[in-house]
PDB file of N, CA and C in Angstrom:
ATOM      1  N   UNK A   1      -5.155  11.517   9.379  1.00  0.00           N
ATOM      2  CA  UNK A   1      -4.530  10.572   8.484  1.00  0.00           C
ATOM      3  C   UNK A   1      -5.607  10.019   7.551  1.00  0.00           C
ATOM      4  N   UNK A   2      -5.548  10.012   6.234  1.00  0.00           N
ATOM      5  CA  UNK A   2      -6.700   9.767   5.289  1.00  0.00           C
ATOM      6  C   UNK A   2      -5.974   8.066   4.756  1.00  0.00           C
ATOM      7  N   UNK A   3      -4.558   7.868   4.863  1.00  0.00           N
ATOM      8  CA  UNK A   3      -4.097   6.642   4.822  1.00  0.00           C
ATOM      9  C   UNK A   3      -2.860   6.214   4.775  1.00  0.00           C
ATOM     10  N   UNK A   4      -2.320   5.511   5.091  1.00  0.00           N
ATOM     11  CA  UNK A   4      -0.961   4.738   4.747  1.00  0.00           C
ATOM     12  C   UNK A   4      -0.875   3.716   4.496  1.00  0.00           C
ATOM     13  N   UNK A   5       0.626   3.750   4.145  1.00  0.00           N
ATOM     14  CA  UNK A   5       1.184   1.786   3.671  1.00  0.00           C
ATOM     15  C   UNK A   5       1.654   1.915   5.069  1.00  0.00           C
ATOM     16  N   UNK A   6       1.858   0.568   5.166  1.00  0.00           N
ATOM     17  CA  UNK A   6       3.322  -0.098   6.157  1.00  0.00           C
ATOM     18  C   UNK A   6       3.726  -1.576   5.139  1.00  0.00           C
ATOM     19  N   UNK A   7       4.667  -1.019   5.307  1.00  0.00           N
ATOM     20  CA  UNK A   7       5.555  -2.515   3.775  1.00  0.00           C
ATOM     21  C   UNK A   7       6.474  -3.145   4.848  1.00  0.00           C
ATOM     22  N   UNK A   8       5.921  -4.691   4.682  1.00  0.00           N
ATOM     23  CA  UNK A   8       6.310  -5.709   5.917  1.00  0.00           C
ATOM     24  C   UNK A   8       7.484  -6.341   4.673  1.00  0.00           C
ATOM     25  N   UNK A   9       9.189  -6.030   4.475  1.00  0.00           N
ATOM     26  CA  UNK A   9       9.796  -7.270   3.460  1.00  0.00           C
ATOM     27  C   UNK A   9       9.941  -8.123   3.703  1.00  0.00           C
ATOM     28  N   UNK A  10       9.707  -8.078   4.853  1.00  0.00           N
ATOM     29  CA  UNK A  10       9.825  -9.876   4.884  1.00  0.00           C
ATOM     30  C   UNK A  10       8.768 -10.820   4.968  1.00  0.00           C
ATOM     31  N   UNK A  11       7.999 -10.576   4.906  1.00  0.00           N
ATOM     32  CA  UNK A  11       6.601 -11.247   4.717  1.00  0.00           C
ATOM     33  C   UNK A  11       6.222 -10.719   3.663  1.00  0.00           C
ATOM     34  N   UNK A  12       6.596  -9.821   3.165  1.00  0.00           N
ATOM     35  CA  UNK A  12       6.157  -9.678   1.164  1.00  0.00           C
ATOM     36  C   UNK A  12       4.793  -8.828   1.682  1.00  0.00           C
ATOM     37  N   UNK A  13       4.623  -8.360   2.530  1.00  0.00           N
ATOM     38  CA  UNK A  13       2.961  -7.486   2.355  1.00  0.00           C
ATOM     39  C   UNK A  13       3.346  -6.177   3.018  1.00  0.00           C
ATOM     40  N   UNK A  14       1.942  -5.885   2.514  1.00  0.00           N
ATOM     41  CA  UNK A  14       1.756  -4.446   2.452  1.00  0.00           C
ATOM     42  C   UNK A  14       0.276  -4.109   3.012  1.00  0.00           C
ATOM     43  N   UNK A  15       0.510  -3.716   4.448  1.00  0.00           N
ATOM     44  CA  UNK A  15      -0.914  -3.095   5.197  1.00  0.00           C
ATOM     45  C   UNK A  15      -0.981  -1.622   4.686  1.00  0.00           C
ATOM     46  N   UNK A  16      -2.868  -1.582   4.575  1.00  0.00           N
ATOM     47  CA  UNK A  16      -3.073  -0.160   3.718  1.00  0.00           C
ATOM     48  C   UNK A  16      -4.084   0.202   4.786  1.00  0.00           C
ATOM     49  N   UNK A  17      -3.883   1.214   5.652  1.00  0.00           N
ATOM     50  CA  UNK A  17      -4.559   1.775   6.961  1.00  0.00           C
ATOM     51  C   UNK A  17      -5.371   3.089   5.977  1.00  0.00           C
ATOM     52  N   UNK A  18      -6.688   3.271   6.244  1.00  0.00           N
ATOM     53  CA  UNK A  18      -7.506   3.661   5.694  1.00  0.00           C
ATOM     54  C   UNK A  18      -8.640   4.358   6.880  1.00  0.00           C
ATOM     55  N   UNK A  19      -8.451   5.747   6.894  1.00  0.00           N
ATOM     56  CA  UNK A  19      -9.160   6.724   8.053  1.00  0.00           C
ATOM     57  C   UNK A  19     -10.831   6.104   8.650  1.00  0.00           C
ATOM     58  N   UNK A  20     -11.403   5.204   7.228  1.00  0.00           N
ATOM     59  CA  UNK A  20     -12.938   5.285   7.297  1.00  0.00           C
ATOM     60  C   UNK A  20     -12.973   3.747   6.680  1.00  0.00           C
ATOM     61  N   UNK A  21     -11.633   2.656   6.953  1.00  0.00           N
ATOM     62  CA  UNK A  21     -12.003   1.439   6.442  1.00  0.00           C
ATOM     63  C   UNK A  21     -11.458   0.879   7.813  1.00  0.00           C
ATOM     64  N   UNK A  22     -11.343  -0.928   7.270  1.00  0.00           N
ATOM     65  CA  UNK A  22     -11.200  -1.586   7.863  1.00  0.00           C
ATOM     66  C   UNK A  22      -9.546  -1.506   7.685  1.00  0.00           C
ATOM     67  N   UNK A  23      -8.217  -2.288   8.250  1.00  0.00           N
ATOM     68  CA  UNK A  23      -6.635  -2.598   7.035  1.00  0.00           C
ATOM     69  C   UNK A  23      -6.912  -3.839   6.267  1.00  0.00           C
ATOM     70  N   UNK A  24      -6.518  -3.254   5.154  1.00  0.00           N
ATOM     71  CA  UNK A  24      -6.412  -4.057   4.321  1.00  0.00           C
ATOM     72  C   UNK A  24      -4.954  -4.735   4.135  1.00  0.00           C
ATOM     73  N   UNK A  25      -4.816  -6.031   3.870  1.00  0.00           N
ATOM     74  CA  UNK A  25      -3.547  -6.670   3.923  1.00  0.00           C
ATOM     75  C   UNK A  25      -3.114  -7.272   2.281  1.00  0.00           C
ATOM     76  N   UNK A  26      -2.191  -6.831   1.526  1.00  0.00           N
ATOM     77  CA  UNK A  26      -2.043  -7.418   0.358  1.00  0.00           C
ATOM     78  C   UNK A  26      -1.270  -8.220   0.526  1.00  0.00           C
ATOM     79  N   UNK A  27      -1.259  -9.367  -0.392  1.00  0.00           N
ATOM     80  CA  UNK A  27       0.201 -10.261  -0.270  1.00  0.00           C
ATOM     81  C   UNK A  27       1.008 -10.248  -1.296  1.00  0.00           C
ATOM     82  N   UNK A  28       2.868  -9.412  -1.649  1.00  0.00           N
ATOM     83  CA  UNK A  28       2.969  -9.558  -2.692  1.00  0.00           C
ATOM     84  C   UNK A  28       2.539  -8.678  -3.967  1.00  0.00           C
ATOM     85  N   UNK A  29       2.129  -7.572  -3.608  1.00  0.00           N
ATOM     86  CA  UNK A  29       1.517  -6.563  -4.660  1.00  0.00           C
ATOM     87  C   UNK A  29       2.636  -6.203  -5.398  1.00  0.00           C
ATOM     88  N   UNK A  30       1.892  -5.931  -6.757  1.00  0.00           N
ATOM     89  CA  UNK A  30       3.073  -5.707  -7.560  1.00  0.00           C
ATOM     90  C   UNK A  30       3.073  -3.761  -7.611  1.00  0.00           C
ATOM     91  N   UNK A  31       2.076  -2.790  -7.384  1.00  0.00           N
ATOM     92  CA  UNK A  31       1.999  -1.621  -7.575  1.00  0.00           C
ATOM     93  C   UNK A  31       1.113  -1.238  -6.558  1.00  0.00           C
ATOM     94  N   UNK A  32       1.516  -0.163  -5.871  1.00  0.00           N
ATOM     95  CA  UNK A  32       0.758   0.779  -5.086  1.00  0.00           C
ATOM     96  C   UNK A  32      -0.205   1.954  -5.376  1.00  0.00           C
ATOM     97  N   UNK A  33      -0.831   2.504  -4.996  1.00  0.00           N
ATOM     98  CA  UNK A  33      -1.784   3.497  -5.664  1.00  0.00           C
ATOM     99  C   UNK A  33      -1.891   4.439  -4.771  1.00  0.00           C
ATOM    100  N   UNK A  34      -1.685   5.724  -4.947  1.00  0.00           N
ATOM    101  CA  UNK A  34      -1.714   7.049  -4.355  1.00  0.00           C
ATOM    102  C   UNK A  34      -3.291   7.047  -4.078  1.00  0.00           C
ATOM    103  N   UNK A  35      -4.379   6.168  -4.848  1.00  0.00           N
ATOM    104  CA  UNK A  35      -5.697   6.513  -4.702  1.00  0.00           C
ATOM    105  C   UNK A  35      -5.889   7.957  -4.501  1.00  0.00           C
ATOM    106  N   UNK A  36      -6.760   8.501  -3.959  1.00  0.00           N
ATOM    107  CA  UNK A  36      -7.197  10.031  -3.870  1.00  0.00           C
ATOM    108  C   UNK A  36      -6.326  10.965  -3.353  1.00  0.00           C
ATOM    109  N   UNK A  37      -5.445  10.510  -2.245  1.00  0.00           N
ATOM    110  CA  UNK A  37      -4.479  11.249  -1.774  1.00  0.00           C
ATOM    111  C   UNK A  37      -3.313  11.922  -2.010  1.00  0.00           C
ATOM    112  N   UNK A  38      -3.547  10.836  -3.350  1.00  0.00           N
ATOM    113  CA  UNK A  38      -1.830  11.735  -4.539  1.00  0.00           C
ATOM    114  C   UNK A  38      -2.527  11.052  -5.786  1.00  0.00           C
ATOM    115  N   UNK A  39      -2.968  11.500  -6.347  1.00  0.00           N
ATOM    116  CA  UNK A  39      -4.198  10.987  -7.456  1.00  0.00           C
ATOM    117  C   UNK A  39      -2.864  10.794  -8.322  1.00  0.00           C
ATOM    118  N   UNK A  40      -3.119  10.025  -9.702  1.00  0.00           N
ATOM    119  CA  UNK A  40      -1.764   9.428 -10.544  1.00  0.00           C
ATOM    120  C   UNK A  40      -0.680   8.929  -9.881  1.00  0.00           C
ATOM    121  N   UNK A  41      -0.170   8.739  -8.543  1.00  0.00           N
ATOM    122  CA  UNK A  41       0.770   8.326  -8.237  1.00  0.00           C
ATOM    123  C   UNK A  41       0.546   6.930  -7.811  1.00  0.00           C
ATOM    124  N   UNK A  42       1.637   6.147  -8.478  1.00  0.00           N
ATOM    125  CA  UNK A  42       2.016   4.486  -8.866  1.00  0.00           C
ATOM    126  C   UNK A  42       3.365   4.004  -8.063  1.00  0.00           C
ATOM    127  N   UNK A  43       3.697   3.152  -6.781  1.00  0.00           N
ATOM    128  CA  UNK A  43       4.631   2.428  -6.446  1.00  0.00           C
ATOM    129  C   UNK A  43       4.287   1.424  -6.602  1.00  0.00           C
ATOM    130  N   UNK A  44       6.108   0.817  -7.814  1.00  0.00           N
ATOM    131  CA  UNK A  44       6.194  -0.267  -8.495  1.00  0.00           C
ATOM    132  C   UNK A  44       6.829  -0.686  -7.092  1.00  0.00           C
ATOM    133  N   UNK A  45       6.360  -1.906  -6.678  1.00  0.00           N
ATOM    134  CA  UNK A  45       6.797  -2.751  -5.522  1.00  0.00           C
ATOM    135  C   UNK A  45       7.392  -3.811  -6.114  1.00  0.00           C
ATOM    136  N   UNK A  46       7.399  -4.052  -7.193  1.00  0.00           N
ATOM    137  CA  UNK A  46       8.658  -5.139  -8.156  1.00  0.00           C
ATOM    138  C   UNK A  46       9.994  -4.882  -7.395  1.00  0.00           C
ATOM    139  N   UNK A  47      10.573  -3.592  -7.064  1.00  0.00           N
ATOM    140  CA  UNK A  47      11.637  -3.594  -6.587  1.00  0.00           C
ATOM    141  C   UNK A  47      11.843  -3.299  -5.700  1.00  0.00           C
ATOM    142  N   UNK A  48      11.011  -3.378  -4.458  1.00  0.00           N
ATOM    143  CA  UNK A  48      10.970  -2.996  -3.120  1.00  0.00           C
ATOM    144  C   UNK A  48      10.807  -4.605  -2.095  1.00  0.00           C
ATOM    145  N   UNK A  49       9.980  -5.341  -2.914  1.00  0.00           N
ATOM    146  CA  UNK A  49       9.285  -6.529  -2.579  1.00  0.00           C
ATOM    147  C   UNK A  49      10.073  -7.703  -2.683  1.00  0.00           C
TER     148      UNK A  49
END
């Protein structure tokens, strides 16, 4: 696994599990990022969130 989301709606966040990091916890993000793993790919969380 090089990474995932887990999208909490009801608490508005979004844990980003990362093979060689620490999780990172956003609060409320407005866009997601494929980062390296799907390079150009963008989730608008405006309508998920």
């Amino acid at each position: 696994m090089r990474f995932r989301w887990l999208i909490n709606r009801k608490n508005q966040q979004v844990e980003i599990y990362r093979s060689d990091k620490e999780v990172e916890i956003l609060d409320s993000p407005e866009i997601l990022s494929g980062e390296d793993v799907l390079p150009g790919f963008i989730l608008d969380m405006t309508t998920i969130l």
